[in-house]
N, C-alpha and C. Protein backbone atom coordinates (compact mmCIF):
# COMPACT_ATOMS: atom_id res chain seq x y z
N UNK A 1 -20.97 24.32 -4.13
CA UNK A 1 -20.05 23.36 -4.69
C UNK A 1 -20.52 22.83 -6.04
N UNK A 2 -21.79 23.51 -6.72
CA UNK A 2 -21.99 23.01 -8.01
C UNK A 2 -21.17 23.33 -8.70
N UNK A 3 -20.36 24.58 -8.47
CA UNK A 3 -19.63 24.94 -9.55
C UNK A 3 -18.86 24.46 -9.71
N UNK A 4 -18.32 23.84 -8.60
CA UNK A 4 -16.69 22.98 -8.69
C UNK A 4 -17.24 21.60 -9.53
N UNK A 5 -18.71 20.96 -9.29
CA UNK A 5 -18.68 19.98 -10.03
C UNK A 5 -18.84 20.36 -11.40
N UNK A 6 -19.22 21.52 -12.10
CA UNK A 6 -19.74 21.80 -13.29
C UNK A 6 -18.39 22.27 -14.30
N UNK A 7 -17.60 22.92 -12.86
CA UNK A 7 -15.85 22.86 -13.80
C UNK A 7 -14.80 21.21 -13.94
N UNK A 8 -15.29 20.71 -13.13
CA UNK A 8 -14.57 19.34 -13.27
C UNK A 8 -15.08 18.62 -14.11
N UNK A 9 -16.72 18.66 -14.31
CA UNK A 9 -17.01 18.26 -15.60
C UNK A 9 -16.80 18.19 -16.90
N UNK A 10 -15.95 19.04 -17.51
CA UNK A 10 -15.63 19.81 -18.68
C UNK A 10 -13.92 19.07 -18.80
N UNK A 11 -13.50 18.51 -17.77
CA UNK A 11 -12.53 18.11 -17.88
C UNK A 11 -12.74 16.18 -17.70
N UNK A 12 -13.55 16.07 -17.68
CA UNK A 12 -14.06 14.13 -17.24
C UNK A 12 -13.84 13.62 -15.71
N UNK A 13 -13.72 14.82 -14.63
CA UNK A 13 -13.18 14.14 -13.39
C UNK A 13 -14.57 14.98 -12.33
N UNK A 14 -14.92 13.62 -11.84
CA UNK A 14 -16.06 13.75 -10.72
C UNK A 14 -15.62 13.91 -9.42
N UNK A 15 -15.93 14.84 -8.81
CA UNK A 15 -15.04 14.89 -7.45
C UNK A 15 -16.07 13.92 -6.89
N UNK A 16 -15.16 13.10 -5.78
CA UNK A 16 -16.34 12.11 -4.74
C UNK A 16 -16.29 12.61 -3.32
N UNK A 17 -15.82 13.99 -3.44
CA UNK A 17 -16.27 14.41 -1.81
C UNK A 17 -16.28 16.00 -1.80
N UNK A 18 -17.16 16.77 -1.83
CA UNK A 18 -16.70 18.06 -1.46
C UNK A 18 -16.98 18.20 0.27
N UNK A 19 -16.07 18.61 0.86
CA UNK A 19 -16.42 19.20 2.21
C UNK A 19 -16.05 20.43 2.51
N UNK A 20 -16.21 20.48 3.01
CA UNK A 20 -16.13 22.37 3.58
C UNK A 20 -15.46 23.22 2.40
N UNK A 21 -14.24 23.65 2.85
CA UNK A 21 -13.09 23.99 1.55
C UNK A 21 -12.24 22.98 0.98
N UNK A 22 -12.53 21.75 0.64
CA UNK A 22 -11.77 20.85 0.56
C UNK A 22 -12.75 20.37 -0.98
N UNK A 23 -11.82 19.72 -1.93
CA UNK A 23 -12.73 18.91 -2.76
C UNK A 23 -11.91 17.39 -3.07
N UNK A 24 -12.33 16.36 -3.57
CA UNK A 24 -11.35 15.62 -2.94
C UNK A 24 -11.65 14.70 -4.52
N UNK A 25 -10.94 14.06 -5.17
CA UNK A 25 -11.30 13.79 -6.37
C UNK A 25 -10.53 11.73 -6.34
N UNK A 26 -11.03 10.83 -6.70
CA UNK A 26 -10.89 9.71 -6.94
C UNK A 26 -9.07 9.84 -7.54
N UNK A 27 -8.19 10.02 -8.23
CA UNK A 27 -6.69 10.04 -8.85
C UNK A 27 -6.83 11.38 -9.15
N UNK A 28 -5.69 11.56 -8.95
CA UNK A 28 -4.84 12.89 -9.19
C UNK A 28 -5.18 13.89 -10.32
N UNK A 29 -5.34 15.17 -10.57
CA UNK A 29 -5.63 15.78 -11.57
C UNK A 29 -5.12 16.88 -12.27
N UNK A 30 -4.58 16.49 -13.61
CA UNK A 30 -3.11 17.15 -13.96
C UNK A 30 -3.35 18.82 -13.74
N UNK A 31 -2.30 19.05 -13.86
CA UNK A 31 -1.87 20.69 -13.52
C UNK A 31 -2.87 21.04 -14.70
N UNK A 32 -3.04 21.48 -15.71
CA UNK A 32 -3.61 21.89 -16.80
C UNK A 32 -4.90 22.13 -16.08
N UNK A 33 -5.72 20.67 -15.74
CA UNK A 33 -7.11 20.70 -15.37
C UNK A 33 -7.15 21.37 -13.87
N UNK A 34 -6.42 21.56 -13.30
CA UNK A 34 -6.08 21.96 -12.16
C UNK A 34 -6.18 23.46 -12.67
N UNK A 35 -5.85 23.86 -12.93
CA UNK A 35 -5.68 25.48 -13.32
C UNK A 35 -7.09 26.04 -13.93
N UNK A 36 -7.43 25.16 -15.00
CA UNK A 36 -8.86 25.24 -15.01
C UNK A 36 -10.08 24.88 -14.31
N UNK A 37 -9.84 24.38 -13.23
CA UNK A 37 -10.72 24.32 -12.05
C UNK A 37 -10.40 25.79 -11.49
N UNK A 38 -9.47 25.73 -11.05
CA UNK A 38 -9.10 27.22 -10.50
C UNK A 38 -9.56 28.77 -11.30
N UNK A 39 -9.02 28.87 -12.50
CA UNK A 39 -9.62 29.51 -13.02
C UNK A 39 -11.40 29.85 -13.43
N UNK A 40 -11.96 28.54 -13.26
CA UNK A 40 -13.62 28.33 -13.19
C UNK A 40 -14.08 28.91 -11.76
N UNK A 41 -13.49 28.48 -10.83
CA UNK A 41 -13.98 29.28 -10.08
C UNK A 41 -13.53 30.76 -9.22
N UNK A 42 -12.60 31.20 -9.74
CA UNK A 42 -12.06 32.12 -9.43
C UNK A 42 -13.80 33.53 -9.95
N UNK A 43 -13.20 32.80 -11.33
CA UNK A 43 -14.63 33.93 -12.13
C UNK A 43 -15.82 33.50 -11.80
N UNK A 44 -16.01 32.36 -11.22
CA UNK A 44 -17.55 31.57 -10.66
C UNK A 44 -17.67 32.49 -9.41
N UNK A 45 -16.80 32.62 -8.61
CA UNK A 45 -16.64 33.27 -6.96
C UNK A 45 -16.29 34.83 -7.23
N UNK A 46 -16.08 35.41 -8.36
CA UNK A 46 -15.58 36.63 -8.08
C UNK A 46 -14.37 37.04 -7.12
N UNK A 47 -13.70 35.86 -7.21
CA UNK A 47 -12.25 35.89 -6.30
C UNK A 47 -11.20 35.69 -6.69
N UNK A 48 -10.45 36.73 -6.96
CA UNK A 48 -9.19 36.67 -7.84
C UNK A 48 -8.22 36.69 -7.12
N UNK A 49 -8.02 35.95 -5.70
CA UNK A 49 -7.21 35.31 -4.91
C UNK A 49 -7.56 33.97 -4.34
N UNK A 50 -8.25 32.95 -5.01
CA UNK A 50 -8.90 31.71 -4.81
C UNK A 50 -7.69 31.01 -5.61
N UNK A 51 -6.94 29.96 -4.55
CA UNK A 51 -6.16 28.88 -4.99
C UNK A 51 -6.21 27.66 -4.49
N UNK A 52 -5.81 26.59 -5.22
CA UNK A 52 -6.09 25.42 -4.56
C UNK A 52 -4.00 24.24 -4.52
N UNK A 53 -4.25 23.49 -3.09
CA UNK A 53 -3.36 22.73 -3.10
C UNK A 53 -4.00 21.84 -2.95
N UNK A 54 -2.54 20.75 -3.83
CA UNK A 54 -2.95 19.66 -3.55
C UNK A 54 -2.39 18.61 -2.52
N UNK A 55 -2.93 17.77 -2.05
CA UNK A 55 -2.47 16.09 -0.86
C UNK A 55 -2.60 15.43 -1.56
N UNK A 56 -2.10 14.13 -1.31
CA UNK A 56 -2.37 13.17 -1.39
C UNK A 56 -2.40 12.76 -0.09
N UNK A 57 -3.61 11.89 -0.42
CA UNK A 57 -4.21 10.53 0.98
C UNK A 57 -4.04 9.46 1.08
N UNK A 58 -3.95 8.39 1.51
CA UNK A 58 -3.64 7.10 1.51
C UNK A 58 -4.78 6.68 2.37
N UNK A 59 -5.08 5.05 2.20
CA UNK A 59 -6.35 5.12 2.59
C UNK A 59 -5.93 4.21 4.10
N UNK A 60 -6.82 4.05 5.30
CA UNK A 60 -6.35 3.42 6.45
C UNK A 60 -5.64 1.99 6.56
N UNK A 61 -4.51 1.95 6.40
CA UNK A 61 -3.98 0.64 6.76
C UNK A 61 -3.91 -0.13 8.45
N UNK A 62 -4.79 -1.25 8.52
CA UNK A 62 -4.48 -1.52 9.93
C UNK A 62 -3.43 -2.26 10.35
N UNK A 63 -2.80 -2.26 11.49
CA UNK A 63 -1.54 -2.51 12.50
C UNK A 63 -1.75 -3.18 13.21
N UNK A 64 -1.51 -4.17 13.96
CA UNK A 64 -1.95 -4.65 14.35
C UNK A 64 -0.47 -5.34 15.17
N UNK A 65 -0.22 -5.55 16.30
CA UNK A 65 1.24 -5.81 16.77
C UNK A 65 1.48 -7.42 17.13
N UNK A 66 -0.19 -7.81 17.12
CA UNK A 66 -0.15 -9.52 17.02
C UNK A 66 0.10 -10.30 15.78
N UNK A 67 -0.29 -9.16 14.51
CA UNK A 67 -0.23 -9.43 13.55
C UNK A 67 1.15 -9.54 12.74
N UNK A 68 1.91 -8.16 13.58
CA UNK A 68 3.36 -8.22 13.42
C UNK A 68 4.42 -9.09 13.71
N UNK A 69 3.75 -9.60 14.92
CA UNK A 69 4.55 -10.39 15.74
C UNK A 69 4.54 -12.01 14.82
N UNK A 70 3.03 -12.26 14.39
CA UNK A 70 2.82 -13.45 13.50
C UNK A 70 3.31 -13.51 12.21
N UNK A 71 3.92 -12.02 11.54
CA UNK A 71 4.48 -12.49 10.44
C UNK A 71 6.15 -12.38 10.31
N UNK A 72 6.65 -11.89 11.82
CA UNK A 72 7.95 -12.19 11.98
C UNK A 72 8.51 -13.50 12.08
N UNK A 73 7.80 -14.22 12.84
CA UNK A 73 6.95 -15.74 13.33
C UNK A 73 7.09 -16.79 11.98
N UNK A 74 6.61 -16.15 11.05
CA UNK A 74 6.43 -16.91 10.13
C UNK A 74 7.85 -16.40 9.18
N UNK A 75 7.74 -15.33 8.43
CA UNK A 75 9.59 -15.05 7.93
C UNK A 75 10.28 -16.20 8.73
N UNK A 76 10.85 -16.20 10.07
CA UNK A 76 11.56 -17.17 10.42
C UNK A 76 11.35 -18.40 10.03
N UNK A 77 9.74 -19.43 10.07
CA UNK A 77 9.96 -20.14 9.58
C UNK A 77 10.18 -20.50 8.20
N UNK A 78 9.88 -19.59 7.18
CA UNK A 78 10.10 -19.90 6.09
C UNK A 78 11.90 -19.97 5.66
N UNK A 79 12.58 -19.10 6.51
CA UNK A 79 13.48 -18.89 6.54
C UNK A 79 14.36 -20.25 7.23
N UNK A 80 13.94 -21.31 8.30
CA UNK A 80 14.53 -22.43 8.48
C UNK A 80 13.84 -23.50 7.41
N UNK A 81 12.72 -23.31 6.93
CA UNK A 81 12.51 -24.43 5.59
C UNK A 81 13.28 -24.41 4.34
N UNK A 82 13.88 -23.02 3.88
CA UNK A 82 14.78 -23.07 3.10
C UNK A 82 15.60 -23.53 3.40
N UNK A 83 16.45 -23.05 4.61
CA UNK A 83 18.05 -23.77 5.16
C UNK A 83 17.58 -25.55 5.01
N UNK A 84 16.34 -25.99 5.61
CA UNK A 84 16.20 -27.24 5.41
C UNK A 84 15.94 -27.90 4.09
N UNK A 85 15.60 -27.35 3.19
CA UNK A 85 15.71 -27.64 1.56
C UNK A 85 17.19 -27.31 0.72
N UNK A 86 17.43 -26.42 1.55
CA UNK A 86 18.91 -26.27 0.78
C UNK A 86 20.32 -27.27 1.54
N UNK A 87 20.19 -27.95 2.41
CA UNK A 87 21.01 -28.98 2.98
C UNK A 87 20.25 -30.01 2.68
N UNK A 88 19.38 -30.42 2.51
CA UNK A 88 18.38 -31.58 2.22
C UNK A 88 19.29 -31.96 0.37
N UNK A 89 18.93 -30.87 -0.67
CA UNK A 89 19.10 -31.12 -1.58
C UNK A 89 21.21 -30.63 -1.39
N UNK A 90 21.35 -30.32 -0.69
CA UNK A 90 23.34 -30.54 -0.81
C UNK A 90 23.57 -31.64 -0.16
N UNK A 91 22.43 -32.81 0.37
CA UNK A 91 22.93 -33.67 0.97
C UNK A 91 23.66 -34.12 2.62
N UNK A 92 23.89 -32.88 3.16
CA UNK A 92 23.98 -32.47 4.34
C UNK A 92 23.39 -32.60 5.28
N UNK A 93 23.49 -32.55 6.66
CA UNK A 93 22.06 -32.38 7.47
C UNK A 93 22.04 -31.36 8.23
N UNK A 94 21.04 -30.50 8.58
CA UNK A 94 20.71 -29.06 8.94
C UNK A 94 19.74 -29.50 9.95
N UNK A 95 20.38 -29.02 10.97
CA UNK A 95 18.87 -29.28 12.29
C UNK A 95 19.18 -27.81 12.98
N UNK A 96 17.94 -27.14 13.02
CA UNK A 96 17.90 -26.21 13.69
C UNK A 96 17.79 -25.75 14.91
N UNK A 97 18.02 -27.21 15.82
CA UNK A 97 18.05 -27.03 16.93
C UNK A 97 19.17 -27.27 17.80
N UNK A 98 20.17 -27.43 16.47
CA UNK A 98 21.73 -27.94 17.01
C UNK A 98 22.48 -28.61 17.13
N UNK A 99 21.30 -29.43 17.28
CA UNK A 99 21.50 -31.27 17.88
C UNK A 99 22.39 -31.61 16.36
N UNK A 100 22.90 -32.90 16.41
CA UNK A 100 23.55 -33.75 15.49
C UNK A 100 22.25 -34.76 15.30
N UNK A 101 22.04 -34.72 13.84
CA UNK A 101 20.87 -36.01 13.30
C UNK A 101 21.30 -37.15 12.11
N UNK A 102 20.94 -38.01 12.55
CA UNK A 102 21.10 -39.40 11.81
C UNK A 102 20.59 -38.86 10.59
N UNK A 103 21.27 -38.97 9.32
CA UNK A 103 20.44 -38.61 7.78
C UNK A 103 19.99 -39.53 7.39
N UNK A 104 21.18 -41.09 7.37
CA UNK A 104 20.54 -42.30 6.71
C UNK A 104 19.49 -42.66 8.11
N UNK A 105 18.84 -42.49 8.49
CA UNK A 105 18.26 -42.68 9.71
C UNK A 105 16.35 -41.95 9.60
N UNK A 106 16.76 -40.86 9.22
CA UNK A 106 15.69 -40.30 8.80
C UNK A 106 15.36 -40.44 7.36
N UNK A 107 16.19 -40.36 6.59
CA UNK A 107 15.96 -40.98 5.06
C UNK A 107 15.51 -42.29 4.82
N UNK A 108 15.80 -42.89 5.57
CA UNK A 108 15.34 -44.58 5.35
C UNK A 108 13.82 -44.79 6.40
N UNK A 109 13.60 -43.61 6.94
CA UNK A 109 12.27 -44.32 7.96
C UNK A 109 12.73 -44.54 8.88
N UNK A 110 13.55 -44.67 9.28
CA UNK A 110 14.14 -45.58 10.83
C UNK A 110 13.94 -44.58 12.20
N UNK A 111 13.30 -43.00 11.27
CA UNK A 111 13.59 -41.84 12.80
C UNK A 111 12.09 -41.30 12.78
């Protein structure tokens, strides 16, 4: 795998993993330099059927279903603090629990 680092060199890109047949490089690496990797080692290997594809990876995102559950949890409430800021400032009263509420009642301290 020196060779693969000694052709990526020539182009400014350090691979950060070679494994087996795999080489795995930090961002993407344009077709051009791509071809000249390929071509470096085609004549490096004496293999004039040596090609390479490319993946992309994404790196592990965790899941978590308590976590899901806590930010559905929360959307909702942010979602009744608006309704309660947006009847607050129209003057209205918004209770989310159904009930009918005193406004001058709670506005004045009295609730």
């Amino acid at each position: 795998m020196s060779l693969v680092k000694q052709a990526a060199a020539e182009f400014a890109a350090k691979p950060i993993a070679t494994v087996h047949d795999a080489i795995f490089f930090k961002r993407k690496i344009s077709w051009d330099n791509r071809c000249r990797l390929v071509d470096a080692l085609r004549t490096g290997m004496a293999n004039p059927y040596l090609y390479l594809e490319a993946e992309e990876h994404e790196a592990f995102k965790w899941y978590s279903i308590d976590e899901a559950n806590e930010i559905e949890a929360h959307r909702q409430r942010m979602i009744t603090a608006e309704q309660l800021a947006k009847a607050y400032y129209a003057g209205r009263p918004f209770n989310p629990m159904g009930t009918s509420i005193d406004v001058d009642a709670v506005l004045n301290g009295r609730r």
